[in-house]
N, C-alpha and C. Protein backbone atom coordinates (compact mmCIF):
# COMPACT_ATOMS: atom_id res chain seq x y z
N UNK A 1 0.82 -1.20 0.00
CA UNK A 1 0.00 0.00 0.00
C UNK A 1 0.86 1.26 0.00
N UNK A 2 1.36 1.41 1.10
CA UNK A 2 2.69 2.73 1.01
C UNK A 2 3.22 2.80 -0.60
N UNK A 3 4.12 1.69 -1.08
CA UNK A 3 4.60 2.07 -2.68
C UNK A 3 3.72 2.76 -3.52
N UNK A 4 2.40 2.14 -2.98
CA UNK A 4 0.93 2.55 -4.30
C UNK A 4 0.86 3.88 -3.49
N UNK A 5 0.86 4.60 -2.67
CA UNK A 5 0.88 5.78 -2.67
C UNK A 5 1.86 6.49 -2.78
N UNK A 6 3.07 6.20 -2.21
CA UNK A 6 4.46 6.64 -3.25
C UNK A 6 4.27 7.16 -4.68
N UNK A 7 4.00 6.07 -5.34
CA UNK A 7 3.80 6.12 -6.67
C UNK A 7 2.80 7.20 -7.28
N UNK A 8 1.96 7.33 -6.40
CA UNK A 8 0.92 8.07 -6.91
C UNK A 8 1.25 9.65 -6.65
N UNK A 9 2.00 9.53 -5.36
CA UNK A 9 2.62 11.08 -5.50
C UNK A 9 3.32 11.38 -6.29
N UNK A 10 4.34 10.63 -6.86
CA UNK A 10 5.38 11.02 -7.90
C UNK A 10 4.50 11.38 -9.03
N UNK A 11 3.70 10.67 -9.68
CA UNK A 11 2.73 11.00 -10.56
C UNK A 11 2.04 12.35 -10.16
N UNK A 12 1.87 12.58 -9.51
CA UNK A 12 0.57 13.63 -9.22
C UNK A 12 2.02 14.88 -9.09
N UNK A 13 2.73 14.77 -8.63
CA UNK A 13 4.24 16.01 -8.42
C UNK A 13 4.52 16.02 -9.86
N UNK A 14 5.02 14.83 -10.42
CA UNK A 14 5.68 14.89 -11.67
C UNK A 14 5.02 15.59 -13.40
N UNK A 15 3.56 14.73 -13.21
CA UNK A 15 3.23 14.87 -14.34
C UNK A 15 2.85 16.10 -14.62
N UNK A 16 3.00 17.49 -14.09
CA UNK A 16 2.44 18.55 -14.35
C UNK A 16 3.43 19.22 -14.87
N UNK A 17 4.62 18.87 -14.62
CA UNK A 17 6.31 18.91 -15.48
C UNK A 17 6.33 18.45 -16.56
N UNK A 18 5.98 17.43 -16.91
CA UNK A 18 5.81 16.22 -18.37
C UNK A 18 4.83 17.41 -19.61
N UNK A 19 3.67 18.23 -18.41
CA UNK A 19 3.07 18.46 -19.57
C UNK A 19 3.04 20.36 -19.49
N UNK A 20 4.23 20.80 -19.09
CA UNK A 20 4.01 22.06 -19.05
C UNK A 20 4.22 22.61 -20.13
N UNK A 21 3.31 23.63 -20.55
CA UNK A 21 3.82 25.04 -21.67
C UNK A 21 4.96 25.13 -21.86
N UNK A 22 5.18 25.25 -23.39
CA UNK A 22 6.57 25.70 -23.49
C UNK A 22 6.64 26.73 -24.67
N UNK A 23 7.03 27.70 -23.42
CA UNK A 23 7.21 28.94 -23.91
C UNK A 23 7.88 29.49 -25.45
N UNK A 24 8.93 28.90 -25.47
CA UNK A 24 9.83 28.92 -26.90
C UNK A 24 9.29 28.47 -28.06
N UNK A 25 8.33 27.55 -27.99
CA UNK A 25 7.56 27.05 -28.74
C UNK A 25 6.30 27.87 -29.07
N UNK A 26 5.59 28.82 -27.71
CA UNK A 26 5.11 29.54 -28.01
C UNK A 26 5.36 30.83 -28.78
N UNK A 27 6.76 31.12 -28.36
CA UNK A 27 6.79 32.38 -29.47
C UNK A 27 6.99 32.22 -30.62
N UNK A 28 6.95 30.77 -31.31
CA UNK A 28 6.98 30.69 -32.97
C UNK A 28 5.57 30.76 -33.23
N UNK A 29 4.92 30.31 -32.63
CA UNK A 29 2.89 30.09 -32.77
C UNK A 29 2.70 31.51 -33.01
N UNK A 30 3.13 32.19 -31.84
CA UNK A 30 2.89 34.19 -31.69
C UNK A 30 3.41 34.61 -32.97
N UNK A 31 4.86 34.45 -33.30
CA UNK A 31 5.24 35.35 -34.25
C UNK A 31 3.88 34.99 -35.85
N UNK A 32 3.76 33.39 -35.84
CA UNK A 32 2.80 33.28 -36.97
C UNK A 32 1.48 33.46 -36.58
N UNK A 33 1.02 33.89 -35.87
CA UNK A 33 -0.60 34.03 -35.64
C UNK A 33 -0.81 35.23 -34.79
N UNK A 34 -0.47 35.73 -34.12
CA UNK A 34 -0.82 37.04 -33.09
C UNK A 34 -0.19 38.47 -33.24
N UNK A 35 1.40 38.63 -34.12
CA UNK A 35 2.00 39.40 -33.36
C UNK A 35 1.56 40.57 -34.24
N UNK A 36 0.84 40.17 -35.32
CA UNK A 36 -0.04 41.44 -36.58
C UNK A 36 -1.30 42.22 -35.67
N UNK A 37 -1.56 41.33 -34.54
CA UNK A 37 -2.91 42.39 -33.48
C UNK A 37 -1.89 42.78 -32.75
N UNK A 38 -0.90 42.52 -32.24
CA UNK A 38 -0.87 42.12 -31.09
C UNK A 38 0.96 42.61 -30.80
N UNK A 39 1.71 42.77 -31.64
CA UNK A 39 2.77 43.26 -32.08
C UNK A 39 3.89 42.21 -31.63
N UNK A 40 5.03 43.27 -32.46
CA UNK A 40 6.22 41.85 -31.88
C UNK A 40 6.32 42.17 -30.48
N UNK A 41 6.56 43.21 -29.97
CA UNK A 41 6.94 42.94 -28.85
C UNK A 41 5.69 43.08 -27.55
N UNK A 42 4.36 42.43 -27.98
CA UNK A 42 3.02 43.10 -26.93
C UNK A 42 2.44 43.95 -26.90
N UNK A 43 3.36 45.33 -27.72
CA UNK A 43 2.44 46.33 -27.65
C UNK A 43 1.41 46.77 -29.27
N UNK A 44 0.42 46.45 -29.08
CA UNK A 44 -0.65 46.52 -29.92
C UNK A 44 -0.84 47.72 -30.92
N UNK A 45 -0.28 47.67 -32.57
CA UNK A 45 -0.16 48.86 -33.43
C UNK A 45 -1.58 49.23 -33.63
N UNK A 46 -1.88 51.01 -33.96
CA UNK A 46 -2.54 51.52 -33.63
C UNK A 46 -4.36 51.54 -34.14
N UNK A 47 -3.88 50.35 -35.17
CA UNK A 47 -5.53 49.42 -35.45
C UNK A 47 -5.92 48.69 -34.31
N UNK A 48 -5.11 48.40 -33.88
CA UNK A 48 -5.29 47.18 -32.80
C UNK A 48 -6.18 47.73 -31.61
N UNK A 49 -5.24 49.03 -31.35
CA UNK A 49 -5.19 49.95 -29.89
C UNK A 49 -7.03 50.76 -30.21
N UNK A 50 -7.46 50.58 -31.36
CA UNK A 50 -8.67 51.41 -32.07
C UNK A 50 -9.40 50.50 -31.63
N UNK A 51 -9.34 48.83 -31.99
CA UNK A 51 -10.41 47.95 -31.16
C UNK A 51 -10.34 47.61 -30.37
N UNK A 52 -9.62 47.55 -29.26
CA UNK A 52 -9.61 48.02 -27.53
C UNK A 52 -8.83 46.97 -27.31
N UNK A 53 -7.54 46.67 -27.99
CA UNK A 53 -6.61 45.53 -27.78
C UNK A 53 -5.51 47.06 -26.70
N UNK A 54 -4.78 45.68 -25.66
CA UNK A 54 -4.25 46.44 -25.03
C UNK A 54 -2.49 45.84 -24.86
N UNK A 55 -1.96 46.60 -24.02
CA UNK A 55 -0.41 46.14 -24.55
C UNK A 55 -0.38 44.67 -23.81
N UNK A 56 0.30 43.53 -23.98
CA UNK A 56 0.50 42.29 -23.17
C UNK A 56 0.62 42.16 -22.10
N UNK A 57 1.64 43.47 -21.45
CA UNK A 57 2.29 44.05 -19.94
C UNK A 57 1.42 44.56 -19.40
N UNK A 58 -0.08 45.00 -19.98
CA UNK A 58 -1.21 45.44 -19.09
C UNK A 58 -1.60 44.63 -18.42
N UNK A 59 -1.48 45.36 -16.77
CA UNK A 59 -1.86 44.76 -15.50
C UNK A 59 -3.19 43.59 -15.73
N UNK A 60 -4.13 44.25 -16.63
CA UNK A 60 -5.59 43.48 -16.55
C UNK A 60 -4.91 42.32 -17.19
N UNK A 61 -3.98 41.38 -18.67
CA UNK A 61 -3.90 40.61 -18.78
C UNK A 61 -2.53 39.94 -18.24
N UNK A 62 -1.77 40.30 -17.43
CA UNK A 62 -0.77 39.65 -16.98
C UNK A 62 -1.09 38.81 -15.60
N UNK A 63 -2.23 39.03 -14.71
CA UNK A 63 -2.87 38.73 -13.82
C UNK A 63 -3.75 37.79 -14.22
N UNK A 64 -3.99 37.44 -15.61
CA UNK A 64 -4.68 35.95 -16.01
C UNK A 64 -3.82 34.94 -16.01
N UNK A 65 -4.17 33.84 -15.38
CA UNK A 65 -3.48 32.55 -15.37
C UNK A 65 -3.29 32.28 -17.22
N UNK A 66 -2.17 31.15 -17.08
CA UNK A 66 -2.28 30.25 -18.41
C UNK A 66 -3.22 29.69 -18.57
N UNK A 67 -4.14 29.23 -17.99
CA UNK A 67 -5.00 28.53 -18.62
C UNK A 67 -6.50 29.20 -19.44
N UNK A 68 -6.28 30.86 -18.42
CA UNK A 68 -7.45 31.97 -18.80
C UNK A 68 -6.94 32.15 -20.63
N UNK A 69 -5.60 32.70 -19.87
CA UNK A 69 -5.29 33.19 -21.47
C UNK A 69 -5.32 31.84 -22.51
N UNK A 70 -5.07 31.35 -22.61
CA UNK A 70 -5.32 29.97 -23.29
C UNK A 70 -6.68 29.90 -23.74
N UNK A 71 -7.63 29.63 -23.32
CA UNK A 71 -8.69 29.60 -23.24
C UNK A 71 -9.05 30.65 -24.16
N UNK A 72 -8.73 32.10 -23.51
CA UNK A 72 -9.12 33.44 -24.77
C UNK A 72 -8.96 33.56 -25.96
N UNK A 73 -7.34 32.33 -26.09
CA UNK A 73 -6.90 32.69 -27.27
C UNK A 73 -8.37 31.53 -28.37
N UNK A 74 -8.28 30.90 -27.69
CA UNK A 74 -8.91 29.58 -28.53
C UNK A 74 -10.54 30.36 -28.66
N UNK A 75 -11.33 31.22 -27.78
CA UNK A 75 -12.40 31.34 -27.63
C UNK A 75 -13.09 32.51 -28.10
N UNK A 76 -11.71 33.16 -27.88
CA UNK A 76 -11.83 35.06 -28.75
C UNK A 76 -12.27 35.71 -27.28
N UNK A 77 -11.75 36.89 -27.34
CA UNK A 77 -12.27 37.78 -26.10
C UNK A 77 -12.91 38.81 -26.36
N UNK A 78 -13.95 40.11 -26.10
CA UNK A 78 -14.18 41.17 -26.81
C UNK A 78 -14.08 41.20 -28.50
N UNK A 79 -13.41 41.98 -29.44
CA UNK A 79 -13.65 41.86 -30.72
C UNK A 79 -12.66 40.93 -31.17
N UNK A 80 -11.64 40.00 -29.96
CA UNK A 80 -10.69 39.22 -30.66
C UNK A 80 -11.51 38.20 -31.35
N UNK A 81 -10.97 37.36 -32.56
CA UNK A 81 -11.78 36.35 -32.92
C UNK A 81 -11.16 35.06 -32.07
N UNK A 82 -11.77 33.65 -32.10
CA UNK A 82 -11.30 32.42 -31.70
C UNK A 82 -10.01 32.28 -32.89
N UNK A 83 -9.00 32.12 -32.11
CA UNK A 83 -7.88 31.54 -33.16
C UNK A 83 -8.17 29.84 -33.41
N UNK A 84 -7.96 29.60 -34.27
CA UNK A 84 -7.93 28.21 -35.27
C UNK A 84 -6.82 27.61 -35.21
N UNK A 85 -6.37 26.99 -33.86
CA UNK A 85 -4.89 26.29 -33.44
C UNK A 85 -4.73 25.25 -32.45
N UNK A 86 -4.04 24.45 -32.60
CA UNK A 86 -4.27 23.22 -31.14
C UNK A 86 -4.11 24.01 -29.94
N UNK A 87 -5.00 22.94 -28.98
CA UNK A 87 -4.72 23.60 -27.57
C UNK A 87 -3.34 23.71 -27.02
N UNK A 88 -2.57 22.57 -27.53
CA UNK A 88 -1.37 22.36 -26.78
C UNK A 88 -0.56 23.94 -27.64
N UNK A 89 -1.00 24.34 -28.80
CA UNK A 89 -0.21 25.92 -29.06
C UNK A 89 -0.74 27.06 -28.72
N UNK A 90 -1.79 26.92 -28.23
CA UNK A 90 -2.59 27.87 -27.03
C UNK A 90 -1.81 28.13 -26.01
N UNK A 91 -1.91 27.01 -25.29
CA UNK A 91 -1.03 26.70 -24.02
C UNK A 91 0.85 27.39 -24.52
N UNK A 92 1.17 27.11 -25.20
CA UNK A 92 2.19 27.54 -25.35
C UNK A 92 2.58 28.82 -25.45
N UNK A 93 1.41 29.30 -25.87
CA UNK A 93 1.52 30.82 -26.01
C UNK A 93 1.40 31.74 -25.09
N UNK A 94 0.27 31.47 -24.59
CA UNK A 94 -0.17 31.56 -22.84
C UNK A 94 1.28 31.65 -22.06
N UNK A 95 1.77 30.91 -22.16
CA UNK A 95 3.33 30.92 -21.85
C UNK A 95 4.20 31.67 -21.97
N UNK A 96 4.31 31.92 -23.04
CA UNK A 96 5.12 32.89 -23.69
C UNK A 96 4.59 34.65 -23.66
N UNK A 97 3.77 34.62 -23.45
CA UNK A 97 2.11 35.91 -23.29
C UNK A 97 3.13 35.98 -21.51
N UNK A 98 3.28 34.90 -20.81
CA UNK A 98 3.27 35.13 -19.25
C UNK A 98 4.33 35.34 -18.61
N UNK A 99 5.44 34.49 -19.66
CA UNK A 99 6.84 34.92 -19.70
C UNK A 99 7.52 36.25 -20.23
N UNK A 100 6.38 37.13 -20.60
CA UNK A 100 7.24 38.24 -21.23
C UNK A 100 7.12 38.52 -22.63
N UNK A 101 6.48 39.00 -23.35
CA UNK A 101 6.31 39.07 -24.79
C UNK A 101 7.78 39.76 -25.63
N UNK A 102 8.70 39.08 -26.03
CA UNK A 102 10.10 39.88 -26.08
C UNK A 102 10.25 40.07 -27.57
């Protein structure tokens, strides 16, 4: 019994490592799908800033978890549309959105 819960902690610690965001990966998804709203470096050129897109480093979206922003990207927020991309490059981006838009 002890091993079977051993085991189950390592699983339950580990696997959230196995399947984390990865950021670097996200900024190739960004550069091909976001960074035309959304700019290279977060801050939103001045079509963008006209439909109430805001810079990346704004307090209101840096305070969303990965999984919010993830979610937005896939679902559309305000006049954003749903992007057309796997979740797992959602997630990645989300990442990269949380790490710093560089």
């Amino acid at each position: 019994m002890n091993s079977v819960i051993r085991n189950l902690t390592l699983v339950c610690v580990l696997a959230p490592a196995m399947w984390a965001a990865d950021a670097a990966a996200g900024k190739a998804v960004y550069a091909a799908k976001c960074k035309t709203c959304h700019g290279a470096d977060g801050t939103p050129p001045a079509f963008a800033k006209a439909m109430g897109a805001k810079p990346l480093s704004d307090a209101s979206i840096t305070a969303k978890s990965e999984a919010d922003l993830a979610s937005e990207i896939l679902k559309g927020v305000g006049k954003m549309k749903p992007v057309a991309i796997p979740e797992a490059d959602a997630a990645n981006v989300a990442a990269y959105v949380k790490a710093g838009v560089k």
